[in-house]
Protein backbone atom coordinates (compact mmCIF):
# COMPACT_ATOMS: atom_id res chain seq x y z
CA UNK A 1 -194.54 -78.89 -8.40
CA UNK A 2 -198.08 -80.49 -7.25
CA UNK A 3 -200.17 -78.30 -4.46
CA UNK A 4 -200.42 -80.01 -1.30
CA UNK A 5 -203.88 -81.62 -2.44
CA UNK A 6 -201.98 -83.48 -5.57
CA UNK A 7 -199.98 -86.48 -5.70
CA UNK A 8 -196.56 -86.14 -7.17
CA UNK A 9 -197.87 -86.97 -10.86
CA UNK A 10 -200.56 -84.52 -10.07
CA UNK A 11 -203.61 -86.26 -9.71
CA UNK A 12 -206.05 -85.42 -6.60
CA UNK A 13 -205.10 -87.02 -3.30
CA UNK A 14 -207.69 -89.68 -2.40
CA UNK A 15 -208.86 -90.30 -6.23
CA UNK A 16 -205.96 -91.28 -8.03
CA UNK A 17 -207.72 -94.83 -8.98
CA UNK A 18 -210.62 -92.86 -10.03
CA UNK A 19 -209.17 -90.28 -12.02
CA UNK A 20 -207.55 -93.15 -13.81
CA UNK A 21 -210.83 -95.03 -14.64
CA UNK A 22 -212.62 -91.36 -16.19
CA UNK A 23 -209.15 -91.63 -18.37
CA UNK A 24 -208.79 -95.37 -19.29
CA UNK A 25 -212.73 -95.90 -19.31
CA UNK A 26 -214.82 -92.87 -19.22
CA UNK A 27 -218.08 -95.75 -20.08
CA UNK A 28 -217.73 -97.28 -16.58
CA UNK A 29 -219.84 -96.13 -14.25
CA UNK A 30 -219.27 -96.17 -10.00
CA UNK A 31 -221.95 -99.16 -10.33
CA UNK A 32 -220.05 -101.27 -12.36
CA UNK A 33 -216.74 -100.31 -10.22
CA UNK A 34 -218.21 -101.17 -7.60
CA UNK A 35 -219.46 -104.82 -9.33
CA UNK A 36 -216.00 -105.56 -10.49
CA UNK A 37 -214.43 -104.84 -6.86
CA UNK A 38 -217.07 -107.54 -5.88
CA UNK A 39 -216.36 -110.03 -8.32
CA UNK A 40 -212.74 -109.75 -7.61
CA UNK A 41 -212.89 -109.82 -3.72
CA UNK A 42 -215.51 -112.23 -3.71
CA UNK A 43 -212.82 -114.73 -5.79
CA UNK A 44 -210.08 -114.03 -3.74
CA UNK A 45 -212.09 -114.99 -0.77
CA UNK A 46 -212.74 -118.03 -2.31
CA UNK A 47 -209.51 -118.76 -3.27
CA UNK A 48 -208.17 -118.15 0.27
CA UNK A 49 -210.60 -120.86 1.44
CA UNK A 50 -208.97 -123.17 -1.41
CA UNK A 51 -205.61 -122.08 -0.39
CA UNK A 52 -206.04 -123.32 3.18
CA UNK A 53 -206.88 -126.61 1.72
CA UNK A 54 -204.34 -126.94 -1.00
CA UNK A 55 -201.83 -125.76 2.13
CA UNK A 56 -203.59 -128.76 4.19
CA UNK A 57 -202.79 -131.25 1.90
CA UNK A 58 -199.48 -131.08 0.71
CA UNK A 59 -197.78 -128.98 4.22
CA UNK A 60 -199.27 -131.45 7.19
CA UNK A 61 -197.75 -134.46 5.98
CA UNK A 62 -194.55 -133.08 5.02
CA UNK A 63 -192.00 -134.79 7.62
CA UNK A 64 -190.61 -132.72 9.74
CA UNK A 65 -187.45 -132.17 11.44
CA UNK A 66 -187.03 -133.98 14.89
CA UNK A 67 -186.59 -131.76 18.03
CA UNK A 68 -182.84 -132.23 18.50
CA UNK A 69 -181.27 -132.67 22.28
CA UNK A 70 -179.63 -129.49 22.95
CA UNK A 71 -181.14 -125.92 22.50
CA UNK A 72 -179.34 -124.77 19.66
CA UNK A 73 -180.44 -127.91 17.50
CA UNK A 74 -184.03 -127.44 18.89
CA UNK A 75 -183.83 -123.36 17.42
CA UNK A 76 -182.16 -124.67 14.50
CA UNK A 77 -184.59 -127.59 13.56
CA UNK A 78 -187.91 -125.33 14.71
CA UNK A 79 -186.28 -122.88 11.95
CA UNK A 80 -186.15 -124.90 9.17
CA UNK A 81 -189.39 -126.51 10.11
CA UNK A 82 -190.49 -123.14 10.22
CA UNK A 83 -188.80 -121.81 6.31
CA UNK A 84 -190.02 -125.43 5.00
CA UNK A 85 -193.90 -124.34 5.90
CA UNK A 86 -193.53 -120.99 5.08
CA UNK A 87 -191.87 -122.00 1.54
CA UNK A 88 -194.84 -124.30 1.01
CA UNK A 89 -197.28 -121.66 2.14
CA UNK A 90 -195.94 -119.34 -0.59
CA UNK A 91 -196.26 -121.78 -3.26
CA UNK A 92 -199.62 -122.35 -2.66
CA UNK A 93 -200.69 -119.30 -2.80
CA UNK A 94 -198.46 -118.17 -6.18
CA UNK A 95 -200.65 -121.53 -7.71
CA UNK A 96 -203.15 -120.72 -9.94
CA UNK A 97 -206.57 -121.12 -9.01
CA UNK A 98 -207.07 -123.49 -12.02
CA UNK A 99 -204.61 -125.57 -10.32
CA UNK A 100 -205.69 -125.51 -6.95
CA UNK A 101 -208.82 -126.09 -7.72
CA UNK A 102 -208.16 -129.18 -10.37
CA UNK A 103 -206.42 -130.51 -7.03
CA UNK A 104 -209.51 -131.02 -5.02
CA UNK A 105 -212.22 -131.26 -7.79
CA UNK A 106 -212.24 -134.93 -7.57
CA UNK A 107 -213.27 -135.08 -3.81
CA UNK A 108 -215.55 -131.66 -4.10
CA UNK A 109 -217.11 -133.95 -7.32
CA UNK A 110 -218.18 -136.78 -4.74
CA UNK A 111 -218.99 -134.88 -1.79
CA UNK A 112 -220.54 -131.53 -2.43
CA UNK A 113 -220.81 -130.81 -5.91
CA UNK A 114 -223.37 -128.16 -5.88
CA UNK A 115 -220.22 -125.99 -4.39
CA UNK A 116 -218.09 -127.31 -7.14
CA UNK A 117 -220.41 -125.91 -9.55
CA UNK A 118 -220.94 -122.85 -7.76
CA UNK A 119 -217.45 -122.26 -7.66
CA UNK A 120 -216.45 -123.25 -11.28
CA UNK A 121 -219.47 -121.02 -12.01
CA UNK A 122 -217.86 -117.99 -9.88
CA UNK A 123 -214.46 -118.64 -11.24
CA UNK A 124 -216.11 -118.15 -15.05
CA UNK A 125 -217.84 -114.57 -14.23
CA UNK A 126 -214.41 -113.64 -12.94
CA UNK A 127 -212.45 -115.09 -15.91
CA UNK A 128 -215.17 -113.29 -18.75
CA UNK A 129 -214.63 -109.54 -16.52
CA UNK A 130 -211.14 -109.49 -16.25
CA UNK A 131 -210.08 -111.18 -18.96
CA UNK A 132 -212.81 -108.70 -21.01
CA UNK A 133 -214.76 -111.73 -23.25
CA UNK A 134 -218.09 -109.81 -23.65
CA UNK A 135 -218.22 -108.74 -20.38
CA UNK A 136 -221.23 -106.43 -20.65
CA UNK A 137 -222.63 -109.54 -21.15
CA UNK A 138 -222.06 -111.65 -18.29
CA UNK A 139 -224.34 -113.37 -16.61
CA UNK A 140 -224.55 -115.42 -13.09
CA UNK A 141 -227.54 -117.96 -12.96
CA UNK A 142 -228.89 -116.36 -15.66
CA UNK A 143 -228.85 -112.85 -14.74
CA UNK A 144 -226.74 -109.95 -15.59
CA UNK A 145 -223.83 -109.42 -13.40
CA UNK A 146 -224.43 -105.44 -14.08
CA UNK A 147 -227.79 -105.94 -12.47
CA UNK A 148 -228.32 -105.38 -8.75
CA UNK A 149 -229.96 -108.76 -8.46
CA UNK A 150 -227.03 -110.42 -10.65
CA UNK A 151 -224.09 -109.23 -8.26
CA UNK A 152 -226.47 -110.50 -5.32
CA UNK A 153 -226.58 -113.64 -6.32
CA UNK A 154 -223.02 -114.15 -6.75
CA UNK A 155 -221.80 -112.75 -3.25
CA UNK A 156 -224.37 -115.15 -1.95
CA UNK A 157 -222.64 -118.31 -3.63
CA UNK A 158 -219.19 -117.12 -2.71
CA UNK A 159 -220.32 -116.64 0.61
CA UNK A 160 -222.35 -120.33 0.55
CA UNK A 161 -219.26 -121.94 -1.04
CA UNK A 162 -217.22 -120.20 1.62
CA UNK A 163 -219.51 -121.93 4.14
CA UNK A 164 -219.39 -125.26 3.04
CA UNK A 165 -215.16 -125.54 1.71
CA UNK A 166 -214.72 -125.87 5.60
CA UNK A 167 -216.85 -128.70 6.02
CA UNK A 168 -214.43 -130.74 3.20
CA UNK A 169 -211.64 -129.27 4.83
CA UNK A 170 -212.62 -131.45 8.20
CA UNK A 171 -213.62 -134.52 5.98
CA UNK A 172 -209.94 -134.37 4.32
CA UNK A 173 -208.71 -133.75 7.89
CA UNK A 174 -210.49 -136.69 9.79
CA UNK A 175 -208.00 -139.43 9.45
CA UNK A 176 -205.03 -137.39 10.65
CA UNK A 177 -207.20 -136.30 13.50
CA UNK A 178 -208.39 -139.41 14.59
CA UNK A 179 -204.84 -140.68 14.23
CA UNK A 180 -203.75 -137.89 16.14
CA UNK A 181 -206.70 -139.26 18.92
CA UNK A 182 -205.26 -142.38 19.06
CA UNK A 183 -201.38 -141.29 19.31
CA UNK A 184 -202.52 -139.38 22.38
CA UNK A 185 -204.50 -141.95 24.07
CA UNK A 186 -201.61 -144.82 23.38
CA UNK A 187 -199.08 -142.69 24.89
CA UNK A 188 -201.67 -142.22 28.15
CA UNK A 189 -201.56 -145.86 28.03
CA UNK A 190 -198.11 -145.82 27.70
CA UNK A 191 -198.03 -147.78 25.46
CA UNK A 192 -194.84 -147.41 22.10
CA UNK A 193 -196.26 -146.11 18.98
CA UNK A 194 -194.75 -148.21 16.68
C-alpha cells in the first residue's frame, strides 16, 4: 500500500510525468522537456487558430433550421441547430492538421504566404520531435531547436502566425458580413429580401 506521498502505482505525488521521463529517457534533460512542451503547445495554438477557420467555413453556411411558430418547435429546432454545430465543431477539430491546413493553403498562398511558410515550417519541427526523425537535429530557421535562441524563434512565429490567421479569417468573412450589412439595412427599409 503507497504512503500518503505516493500515487497508487507508487510513484511520488506531483512527479509522476517526471519519474516516467528518468525511466523511459534518462538522456533528456528539464531543458529539452521544457522545448518539447513548447513545440507542442505552440502547434496546438496554432491549430486552434486553424480550427476556428476550418469551423468558419464549412459551419456558417450550413442552413439552418427555421424558428418554428410555437415554443416547443422553436426549443426543438434551436436544438438541432445547436447538435448540427456542435457535430461540425467536433469534426473539425478530430481533422488532421494536414487536412485543415491543405483546406486553406490556397487562399493563405495568395494572401499571406510568409505565414504559410511559417506555419508549414512550424508544423515540420513538430512532425521531426514527435515523430523522432533525427530530432537532436532539428533545426528552425537554421538554428537548433535545443538552443535557447532556436526555441525563441519558433514561439515568435507561432505567435506572428497567430497574429496574422485572424486577419484571413476577416478576409474569408467579408462577403457574409457585408451581406449580413445589407440584409439589415433592406429590412430598415422594409424592403423583402428576396
Amino acid at each position: 500500500m503507497p504512503d500518503s506521498n505516493e500515487t497508487k502505482w507508487g510513484f511520488p505525488k506531483g512527479r509522476v510525468a517526471k519519474t516516467l521521463r528518468e525511466i523511459l529517457h534518462r538522456e533528456l534533460t528539464d531543458h529539452d522537456v521544457e522545448v518539447v512542451s513548447v513545440v507542442l503547445f505552440g502547434h496546438l495554438l496554432l491549430e486552434k487558430h486553424l480550427n476556428r477557420i476550418f469551423y468558419m467555413f464549412i459551419a456558417e453556411d450550413m442552413p439552418r433550421m427555421g424558428a418554428g411558430r410555437s415554443e416547443p418547435e422553436r426549443l426543438a429546432t434551436k436544438k438541432a441547430n445547436q447538435e448540427m454545430e456542435d457535430s461540425v465543431w467536433k469534426e473539425v477539430r478530430s481533422a488532421r492538421f494536414s487536412a485543415k491546413l491543405a483546406f486553406i493553403r490556397p487562399g493563405l498562398k495568395m494572401w499571406y504566404p510568409e505565414v504559410l511558410q511559417r506555419i508549414e515550417a512550424i508544423n515540420k519541427v513538430r512532425n521531426a520531435i514527435f515523430h523522432d526523425k533525427e530530432s537532436e537535429k532539428v533545426e528552425f530557421e537554421g538554428t537548433s531547436i535545443w538552443s535557447e535562441e532556436g526555441i525563441e524563434k519558433y514561439f515568435i512565429a507561432v505567435q506572428m502566425a497567430c497574429f496574422e490567421l485572424p486577419r484571413f479569417a476577416e478576409m474569408i468573412d467579408a462577403p457574409r458580413a457585408r451581406a449580413e450589412k445589407w440584409a439589415q439595412r433592406l429590412r430598415e427599409l422594409g424592403e423583402p429580401l428576396y
